[in-house]
C-alpha atoms as a PDB file:
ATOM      1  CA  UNK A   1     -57.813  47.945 -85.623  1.00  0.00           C
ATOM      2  CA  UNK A   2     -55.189  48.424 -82.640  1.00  0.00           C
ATOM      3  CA  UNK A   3     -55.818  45.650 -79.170  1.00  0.00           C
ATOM      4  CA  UNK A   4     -56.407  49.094 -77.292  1.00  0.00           C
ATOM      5  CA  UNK A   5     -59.359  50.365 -80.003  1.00  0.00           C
ATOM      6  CA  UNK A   6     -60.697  47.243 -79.862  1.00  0.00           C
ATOM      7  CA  UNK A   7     -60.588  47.299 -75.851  1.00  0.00           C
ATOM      8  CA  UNK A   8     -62.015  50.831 -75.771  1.00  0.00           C
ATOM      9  CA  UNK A   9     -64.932  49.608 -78.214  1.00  0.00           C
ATOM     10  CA  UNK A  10     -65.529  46.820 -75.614  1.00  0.00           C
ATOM     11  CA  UNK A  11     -66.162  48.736 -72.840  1.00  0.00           C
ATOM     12  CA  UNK A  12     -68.211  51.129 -74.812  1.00  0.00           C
ATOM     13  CA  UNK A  13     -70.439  48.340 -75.622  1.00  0.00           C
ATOM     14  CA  UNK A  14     -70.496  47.352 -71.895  1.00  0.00           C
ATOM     15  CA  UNK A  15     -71.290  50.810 -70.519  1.00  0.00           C
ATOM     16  CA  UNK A  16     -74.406  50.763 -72.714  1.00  0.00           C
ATOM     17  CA  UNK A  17     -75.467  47.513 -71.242  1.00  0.00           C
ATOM     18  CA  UNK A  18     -74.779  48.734 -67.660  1.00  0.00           C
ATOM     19  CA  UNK A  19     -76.806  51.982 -69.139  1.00  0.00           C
ATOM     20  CA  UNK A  20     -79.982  50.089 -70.080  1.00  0.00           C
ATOM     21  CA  UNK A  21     -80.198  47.978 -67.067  1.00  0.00           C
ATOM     22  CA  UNK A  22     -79.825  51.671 -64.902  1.00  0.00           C
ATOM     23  CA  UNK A  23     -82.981  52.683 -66.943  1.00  0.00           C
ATOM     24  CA  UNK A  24     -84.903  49.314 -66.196  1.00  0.00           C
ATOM     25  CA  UNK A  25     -84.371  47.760 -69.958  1.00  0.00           C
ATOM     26  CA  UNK A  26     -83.900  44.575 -69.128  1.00  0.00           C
ATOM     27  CA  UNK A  27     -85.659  43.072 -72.196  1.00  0.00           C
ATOM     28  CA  UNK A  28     -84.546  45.495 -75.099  1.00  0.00           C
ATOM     29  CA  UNK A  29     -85.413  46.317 -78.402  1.00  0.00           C
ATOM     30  CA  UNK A  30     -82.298  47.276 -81.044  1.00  0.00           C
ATOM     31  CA  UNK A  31     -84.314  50.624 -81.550  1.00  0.00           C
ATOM     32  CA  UNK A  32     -83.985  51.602 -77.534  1.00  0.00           C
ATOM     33  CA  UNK A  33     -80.535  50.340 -77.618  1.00  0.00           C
ATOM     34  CA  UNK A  34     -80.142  53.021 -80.264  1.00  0.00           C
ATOM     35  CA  UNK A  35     -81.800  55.435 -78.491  1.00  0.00           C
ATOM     36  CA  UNK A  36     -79.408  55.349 -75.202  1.00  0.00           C
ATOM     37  CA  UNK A  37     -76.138  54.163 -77.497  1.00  0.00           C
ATOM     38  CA  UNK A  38     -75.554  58.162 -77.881  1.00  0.00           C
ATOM     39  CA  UNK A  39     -75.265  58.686 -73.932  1.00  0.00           C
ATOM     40  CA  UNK A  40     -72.361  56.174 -73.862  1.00  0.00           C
ATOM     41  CA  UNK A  41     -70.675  57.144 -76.983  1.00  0.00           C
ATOM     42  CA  UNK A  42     -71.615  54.828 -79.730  1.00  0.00           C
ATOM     43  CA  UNK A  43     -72.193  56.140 -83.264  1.00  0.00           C
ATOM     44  CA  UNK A  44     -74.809  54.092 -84.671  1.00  0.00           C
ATOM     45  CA  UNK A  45     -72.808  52.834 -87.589  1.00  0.00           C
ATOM     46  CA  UNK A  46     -71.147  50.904 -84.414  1.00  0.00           C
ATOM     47  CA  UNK A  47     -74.241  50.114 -82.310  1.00  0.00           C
ATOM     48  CA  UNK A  48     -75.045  46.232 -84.514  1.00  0.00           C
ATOM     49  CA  UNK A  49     -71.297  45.556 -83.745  1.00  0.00           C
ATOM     50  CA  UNK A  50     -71.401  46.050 -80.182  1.00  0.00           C
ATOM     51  CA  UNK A  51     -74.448  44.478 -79.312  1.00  0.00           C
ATOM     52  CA  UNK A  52     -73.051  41.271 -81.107  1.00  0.00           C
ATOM     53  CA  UNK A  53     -69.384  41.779 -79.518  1.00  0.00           C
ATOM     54  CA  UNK A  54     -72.086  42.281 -75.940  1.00  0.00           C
ATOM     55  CA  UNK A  55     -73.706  39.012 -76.724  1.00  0.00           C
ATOM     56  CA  UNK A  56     -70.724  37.494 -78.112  1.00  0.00           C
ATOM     57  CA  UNK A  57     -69.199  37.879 -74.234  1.00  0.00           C
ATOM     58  CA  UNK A  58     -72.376  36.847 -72.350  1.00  0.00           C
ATOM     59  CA  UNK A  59     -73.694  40.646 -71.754  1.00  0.00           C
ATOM     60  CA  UNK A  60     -77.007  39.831 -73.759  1.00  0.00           C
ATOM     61  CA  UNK A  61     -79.005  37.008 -74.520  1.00  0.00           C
ATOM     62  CA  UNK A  62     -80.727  36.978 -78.370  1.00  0.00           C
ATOM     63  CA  UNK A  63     -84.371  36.540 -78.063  1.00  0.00           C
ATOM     64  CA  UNK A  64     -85.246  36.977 -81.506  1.00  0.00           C
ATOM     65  CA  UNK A  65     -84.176  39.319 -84.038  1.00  0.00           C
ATOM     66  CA  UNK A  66     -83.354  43.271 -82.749  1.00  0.00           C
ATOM     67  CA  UNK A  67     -85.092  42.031 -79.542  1.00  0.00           C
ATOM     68  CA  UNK A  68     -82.797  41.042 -76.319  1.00  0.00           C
ATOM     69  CA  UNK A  69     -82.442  40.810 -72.371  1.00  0.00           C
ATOM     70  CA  UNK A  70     -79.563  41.444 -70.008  1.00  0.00           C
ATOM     71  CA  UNK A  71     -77.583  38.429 -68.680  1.00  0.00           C
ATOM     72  CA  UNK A  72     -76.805  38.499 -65.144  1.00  0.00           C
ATOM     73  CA  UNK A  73     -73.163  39.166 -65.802  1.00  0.00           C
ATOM     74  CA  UNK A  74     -74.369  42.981 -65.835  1.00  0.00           C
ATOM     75  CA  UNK A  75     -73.480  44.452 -62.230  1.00  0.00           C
ATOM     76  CA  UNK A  76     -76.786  44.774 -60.026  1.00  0.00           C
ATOM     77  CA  UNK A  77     -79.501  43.177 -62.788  1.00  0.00           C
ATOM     78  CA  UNK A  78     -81.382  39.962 -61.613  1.00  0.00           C
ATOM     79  CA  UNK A  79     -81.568  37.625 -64.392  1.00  0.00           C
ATOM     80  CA  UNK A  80     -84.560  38.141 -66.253  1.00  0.00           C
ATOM     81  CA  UNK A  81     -87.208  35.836 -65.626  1.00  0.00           C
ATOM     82  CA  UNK A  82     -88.014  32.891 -68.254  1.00  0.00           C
ATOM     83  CA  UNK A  83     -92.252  34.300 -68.465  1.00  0.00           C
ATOM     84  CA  UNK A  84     -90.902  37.911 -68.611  1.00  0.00           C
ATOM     85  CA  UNK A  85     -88.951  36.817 -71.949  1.00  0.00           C
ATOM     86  CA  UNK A  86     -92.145  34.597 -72.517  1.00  0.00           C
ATOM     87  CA  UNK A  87     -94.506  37.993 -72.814  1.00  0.00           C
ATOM     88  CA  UNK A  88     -91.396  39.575 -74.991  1.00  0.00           C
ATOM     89  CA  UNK A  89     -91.619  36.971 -77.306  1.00  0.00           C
ATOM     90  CA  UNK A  90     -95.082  37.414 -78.217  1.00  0.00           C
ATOM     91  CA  UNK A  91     -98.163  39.892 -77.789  1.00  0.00           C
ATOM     92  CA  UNK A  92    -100.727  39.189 -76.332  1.00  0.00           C
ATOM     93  CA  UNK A  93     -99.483  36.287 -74.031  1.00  0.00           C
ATOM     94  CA  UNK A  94    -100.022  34.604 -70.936  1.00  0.00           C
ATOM     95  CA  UNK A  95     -98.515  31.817 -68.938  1.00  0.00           C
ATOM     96  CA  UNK A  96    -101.002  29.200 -69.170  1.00  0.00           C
ATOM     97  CA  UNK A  97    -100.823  25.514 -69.034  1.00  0.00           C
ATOM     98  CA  UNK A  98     -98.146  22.917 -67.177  1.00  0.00           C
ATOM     99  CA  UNK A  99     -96.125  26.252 -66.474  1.00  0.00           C
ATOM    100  CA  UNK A 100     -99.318  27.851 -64.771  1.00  0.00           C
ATOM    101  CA  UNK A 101    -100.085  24.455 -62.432  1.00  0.00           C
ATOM    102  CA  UNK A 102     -96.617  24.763 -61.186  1.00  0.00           C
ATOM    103  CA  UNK A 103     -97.154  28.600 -60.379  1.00  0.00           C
ATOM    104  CA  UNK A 104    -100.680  28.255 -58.475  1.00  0.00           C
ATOM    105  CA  UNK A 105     -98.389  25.099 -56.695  1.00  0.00           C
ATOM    106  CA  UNK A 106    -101.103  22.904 -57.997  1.00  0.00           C
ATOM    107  CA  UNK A 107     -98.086  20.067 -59.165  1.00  0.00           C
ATOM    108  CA  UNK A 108     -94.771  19.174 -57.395  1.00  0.00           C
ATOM    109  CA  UNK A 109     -93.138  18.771 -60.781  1.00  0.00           C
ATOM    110  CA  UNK A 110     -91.173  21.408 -62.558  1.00  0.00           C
ATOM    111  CA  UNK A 111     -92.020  21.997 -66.522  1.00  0.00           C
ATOM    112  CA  UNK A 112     -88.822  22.013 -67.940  1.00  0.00           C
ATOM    113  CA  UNK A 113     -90.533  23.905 -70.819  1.00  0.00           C
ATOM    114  CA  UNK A 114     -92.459  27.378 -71.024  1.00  0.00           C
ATOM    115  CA  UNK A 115     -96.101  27.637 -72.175  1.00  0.00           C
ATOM    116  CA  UNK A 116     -97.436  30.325 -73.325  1.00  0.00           C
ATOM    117  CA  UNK A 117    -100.747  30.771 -74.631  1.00  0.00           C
ATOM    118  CA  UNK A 118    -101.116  33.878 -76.972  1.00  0.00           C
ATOM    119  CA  UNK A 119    -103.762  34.563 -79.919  1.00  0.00           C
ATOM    120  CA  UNK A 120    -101.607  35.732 -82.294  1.00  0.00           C
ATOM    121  CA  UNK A 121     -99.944  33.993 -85.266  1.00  0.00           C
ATOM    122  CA  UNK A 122     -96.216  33.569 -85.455  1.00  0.00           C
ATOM    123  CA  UNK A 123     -95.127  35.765 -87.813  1.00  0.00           C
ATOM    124  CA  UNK A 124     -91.571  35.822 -87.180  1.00  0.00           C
ATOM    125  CA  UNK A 125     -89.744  33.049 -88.889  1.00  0.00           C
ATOM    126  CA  UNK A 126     -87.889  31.302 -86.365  1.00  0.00           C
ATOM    127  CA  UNK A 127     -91.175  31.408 -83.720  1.00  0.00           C
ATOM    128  CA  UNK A 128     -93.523  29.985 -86.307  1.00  0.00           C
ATOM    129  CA  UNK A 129     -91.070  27.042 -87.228  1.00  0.00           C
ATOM    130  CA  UNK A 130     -90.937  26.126 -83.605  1.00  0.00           C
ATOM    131  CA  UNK A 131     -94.695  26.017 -83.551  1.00  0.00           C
ATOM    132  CA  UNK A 132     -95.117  23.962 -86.419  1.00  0.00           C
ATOM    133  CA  UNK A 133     -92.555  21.781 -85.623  1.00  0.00           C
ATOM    134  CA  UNK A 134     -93.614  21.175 -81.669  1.00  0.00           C
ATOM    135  CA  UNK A 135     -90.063  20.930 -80.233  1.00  0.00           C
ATOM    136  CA  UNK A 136     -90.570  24.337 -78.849  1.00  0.00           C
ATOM    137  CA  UNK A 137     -88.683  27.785 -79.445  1.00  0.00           C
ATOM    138  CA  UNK A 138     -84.995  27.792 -77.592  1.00  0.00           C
ATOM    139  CA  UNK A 139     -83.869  31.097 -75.650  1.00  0.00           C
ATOM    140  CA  UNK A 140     -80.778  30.417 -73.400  1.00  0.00           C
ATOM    141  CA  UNK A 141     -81.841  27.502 -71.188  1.00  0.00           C
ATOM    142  CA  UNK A 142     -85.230  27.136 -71.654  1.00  0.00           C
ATOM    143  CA  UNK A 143     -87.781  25.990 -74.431  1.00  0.00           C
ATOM    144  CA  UNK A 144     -91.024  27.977 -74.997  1.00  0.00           C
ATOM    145  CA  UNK A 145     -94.188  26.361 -76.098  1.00  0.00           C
ATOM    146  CA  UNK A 146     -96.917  28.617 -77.608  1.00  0.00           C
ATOM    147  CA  UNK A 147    -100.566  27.232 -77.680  1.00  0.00           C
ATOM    148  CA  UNK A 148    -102.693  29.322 -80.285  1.00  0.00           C
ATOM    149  CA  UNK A 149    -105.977  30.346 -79.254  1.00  0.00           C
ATOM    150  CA  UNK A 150    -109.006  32.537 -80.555  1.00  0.00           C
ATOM    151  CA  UNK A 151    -108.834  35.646 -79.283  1.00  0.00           C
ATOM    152  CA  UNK A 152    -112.405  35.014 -77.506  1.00  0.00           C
ATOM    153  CA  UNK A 153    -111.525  32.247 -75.766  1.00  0.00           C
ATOM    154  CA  UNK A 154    -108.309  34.263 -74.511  1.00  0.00           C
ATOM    155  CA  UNK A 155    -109.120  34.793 -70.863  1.00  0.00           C
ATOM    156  CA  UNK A 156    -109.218  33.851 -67.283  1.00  0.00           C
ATOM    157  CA  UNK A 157    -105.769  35.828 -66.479  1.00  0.00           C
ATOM    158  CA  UNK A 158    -104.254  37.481 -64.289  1.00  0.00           C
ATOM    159  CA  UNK A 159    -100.961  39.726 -64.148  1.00  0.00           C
ATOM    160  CA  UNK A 160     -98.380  39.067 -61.324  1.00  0.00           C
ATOM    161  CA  UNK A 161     -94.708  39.470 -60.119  1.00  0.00           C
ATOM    162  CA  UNK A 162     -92.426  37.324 -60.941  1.00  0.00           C
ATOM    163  CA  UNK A 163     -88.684  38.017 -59.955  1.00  0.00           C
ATOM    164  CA  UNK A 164     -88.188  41.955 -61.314  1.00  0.00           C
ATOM    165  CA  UNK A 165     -90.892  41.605 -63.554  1.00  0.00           C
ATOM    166  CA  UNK A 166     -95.196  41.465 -64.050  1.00  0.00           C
ATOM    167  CA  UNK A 167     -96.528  38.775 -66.391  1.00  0.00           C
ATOM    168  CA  UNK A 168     -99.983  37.483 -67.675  1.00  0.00           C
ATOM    169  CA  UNK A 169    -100.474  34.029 -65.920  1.00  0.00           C
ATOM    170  CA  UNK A 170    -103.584  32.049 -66.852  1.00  0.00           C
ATOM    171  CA  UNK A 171    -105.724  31.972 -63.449  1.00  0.00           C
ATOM    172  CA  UNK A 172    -105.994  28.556 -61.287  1.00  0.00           C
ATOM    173  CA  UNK A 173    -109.782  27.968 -62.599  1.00  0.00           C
ATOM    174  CA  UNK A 174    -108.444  28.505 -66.255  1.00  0.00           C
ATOM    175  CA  UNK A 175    -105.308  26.477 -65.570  1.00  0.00           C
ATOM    176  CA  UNK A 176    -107.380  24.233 -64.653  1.00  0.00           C
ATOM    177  CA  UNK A 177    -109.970  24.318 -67.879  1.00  0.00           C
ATOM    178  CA  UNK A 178    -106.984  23.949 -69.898  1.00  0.00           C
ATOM    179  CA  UNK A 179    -105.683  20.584 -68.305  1.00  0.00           C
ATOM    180  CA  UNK A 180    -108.858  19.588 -68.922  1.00  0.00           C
ATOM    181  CA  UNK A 181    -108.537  20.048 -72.664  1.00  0.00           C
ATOM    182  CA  UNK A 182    -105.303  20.001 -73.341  1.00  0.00           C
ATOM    183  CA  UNK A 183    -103.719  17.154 -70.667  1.00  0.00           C
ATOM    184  CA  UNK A 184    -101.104  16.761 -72.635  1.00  0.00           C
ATOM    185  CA  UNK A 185     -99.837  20.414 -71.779  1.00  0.00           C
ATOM    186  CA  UNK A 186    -100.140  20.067 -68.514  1.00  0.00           C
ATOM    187  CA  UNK A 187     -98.098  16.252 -67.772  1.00  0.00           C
ATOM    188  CA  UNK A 188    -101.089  14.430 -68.210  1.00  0.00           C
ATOM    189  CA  UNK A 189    -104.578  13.448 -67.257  1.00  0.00           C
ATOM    190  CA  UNK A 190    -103.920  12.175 -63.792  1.00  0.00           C
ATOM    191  CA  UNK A 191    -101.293  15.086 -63.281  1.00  0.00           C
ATOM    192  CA  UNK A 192    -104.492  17.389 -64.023  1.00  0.00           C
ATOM    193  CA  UNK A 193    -106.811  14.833 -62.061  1.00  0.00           C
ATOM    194  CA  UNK A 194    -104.262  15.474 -58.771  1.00  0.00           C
ATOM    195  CA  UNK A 195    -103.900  19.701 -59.369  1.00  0.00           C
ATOM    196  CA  UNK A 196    -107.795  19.648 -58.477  1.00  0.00           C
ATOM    197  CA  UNK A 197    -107.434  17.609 -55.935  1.00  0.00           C
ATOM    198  CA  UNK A 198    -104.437  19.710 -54.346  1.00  0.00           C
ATOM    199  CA  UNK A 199    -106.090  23.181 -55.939  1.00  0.00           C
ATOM    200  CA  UNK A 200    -109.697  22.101 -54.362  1.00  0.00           C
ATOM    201  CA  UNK A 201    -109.926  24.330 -51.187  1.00  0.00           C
ATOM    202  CA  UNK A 202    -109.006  27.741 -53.557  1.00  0.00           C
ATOM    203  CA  UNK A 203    -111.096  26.673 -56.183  1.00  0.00           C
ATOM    204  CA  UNK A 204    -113.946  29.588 -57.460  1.00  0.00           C
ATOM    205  CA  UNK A 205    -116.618  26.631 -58.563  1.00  0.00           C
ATOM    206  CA  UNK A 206    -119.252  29.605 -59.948  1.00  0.00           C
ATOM    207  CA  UNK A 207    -115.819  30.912 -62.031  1.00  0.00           C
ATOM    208  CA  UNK A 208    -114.741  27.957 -63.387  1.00  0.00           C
ATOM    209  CA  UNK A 209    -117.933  26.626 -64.243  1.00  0.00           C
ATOM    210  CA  UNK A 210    -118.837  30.237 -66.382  1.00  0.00           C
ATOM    211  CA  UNK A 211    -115.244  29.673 -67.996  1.00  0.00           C
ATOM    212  CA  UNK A 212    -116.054  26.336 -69.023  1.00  0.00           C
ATOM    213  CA  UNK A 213    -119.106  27.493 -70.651  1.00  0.00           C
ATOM    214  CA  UNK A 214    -117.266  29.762 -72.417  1.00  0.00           C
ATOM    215  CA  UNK A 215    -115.061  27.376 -73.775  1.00  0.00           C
ATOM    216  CA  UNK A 216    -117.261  23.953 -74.879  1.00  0.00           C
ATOM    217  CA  UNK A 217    -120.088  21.912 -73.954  1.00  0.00           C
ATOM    218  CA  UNK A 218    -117.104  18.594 -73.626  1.00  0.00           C
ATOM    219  CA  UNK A 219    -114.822  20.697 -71.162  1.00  0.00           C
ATOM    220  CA  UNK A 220    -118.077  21.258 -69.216  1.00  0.00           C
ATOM    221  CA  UNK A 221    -118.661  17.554 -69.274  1.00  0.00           C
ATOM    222  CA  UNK A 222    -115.330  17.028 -68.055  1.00  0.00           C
ATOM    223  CA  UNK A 223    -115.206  19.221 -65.205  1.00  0.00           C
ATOM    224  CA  UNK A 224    -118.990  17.581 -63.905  1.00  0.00           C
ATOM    225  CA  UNK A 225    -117.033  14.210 -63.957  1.00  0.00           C
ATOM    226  CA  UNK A 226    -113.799  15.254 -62.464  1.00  0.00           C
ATOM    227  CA  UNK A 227    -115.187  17.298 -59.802  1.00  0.00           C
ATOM    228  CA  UNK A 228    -118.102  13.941 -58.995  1.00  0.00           C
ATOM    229  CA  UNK A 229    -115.121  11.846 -59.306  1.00  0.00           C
ATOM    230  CA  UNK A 230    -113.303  14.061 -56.182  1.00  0.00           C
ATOM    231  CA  UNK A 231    -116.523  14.579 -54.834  1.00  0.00           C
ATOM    232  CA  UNK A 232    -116.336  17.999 -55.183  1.00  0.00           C
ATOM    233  CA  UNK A 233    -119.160  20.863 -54.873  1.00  0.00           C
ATOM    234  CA  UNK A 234    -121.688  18.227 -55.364  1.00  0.00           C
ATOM    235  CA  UNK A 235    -124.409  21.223 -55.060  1.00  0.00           C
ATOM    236  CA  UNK A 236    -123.572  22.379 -58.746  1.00  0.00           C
ATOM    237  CA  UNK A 237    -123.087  18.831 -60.334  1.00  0.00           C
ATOM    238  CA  UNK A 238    -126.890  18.350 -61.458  1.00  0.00           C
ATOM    239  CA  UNK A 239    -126.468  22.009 -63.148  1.00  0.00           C
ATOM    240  CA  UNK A 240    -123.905  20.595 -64.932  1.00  0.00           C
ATOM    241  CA  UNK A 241    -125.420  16.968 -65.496  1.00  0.00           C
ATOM    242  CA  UNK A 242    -128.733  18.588 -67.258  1.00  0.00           C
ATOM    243  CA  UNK A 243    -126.623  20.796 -69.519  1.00  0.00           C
ATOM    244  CA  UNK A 244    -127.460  18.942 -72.947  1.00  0.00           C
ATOM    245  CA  UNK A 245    -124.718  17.402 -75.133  1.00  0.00           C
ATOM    246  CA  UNK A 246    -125.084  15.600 -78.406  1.00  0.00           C
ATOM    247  CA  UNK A 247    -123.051  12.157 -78.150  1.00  0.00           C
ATOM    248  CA  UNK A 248    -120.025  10.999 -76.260  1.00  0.00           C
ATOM    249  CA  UNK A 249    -117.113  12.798 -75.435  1.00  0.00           C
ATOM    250  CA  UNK A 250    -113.854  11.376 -74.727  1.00  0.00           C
ATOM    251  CA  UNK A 251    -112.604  11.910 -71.289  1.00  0.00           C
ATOM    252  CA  UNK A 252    -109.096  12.526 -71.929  1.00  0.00           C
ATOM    253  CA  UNK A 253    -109.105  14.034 -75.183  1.00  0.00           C
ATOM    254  CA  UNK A 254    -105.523  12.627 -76.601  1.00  0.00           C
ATOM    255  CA  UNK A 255    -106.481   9.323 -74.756  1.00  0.00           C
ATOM    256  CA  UNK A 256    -107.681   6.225 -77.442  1.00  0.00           C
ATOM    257  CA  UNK A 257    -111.445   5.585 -78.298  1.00  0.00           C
ATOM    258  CA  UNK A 258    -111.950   2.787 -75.343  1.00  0.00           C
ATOM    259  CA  UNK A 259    -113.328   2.175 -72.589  1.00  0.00           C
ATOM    260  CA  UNK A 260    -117.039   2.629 -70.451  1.00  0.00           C
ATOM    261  CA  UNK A 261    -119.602   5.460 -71.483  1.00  0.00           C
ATOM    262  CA  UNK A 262    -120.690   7.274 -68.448  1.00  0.00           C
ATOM    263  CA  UNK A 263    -124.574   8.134 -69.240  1.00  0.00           C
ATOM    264  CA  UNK A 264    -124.760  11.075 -66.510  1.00  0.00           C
ATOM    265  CA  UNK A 265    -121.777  12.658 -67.844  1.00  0.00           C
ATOM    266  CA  UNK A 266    -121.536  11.812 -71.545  1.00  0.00           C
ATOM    267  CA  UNK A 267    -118.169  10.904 -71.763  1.00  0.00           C
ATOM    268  CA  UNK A 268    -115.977   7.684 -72.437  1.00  0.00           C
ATOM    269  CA  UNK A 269    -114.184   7.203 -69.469  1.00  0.00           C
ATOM    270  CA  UNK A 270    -110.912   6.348 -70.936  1.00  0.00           C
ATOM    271  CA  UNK A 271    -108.328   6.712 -68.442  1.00  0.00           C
ATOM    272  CA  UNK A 272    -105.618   3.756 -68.652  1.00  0.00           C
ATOM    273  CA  UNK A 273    -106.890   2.474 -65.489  1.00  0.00           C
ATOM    274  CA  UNK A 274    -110.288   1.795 -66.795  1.00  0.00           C
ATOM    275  CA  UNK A 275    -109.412   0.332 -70.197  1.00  0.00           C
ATOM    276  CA  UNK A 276    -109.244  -2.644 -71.078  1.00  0.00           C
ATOM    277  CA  UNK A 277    -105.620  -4.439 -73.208  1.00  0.00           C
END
């Protein structure tokens, strides 16, 4: 093939990705690229070649397999958003976890990875090896993390905009459930301990204490203890107090088996500050 074919099939490929960003694709199947690719020009015996010459040059970014998004270097498109690539990912999702406390401003820190809670099972190769493995699923910059959950205990969200885009984000009383039992998601216990602290004055106490039941009798626990602890809403702590519970939870659920056993609450109290060597 000539330099000047080879040219013209270049900025064939880039007039379909200024195309799909005029018609608001900026996440993209291979299938809607097809669809437009005759309004530009392509034959579809071309259309696999330019979308890798496209994300060859830094047009596209790969998400998975036949699904991408449009880079920035397309004239007039905002870089898609790391959750809006999150909810392309996988269906159903939400935005849940360390990611969530940082958008209800509930930590200072900034996750340098993406969870995502979803119900469903990875199916797709390369997402289902990242999950087993727990270092995460790459796209561009950022890693995601998806958390599995039953599809019953998949609530407590709430869709928002972010950037260009609306995502499913994990409300502040179920972002806050979910540092509760899963700390580990979410920085750690005393990261958790400080977002209801700092999320306190916005906090729904008759919503978060119906998610908790919703969850398990040990998150209830937890949230009595942490919200004594802060000595917060004490009118709804002996509600939670006389909710029965058979033996000891731990506290912090990835924390070791030590320290005191709190008798009101029902938990080990095993926070590093109250354990002994």
């Amino acid at each position: 093939m000539s330099t000047g074919a080879k040219i013209k099939k270049s900025l064939v490929g880039i007039e379909l990705a200024r195309l799909l960003a005029h018609e608001g694709d900026r996440v993209f199947s291979t299938d809607r690229a097809r669809e437009l690719a005759p309004r530009v020009g392509i034959e579809d015996a071309y259309l696999c070649e330019a979308l890798y010459h496209l994300r060859r040059n830094g047009w596209i970014v790969s998400l998975r397999r036949g699904l991408y998004a449009l880079s920035s270097a397309v004239p007039g498109v905002i870089p898609t958003h790391e959750f809006e690539i999150a909810m392309a990912l996988v269906e159903p999702s939400a935005i849940s976890h360390w990611s969530a406390l940082h958008y209800h401003t509930l930590t200072e820190q900034v996750p340098r990875t993406v969870f995502v809670t979803t119900t469903t099972e990875m199916s797709i190769p390369r997402l289902r090896k990242a999950k087993q493995s727990g270092d995460g699923y790459p796209v561009a910059d950022a890693i995601y993390k998806f958390i599995q959950v039953r599809p019953e205990r998949f609530f407590g969200t709430e869709r928002v905009w972010v950037g260009e885009g609306r995502v499913s984000i994990t409300d502040l009383e179920r972002t806050l459930l979910d540092g509760l039992s899963m700390p580990q998601y979410c920085g750690d216990f005393a990261e958790v301990l400080h977002a209801f602290e700092v999320g306190s004055s916005r906090l729904n106490i008759e919503r978060i204490i119906r998610y908790a039941l919703r969850l398990n009798m040990a998150t209830v626990k937890r949230l009595g203890w942490v919200l004594e602890y802060l000595g917060l809403h004490p009118d709804h702590l002996e509600q939670l107090a006389e909710l029965p519970i058979k033996g000891y939870r731990k506290l912090v659920p990835t924390g070791p088996r030590k320290g005191p056993y709190n008798n009101r609450w029902m938990v080990q109290e095993n926070l590093s500050g109250r354990i002994g060597p």
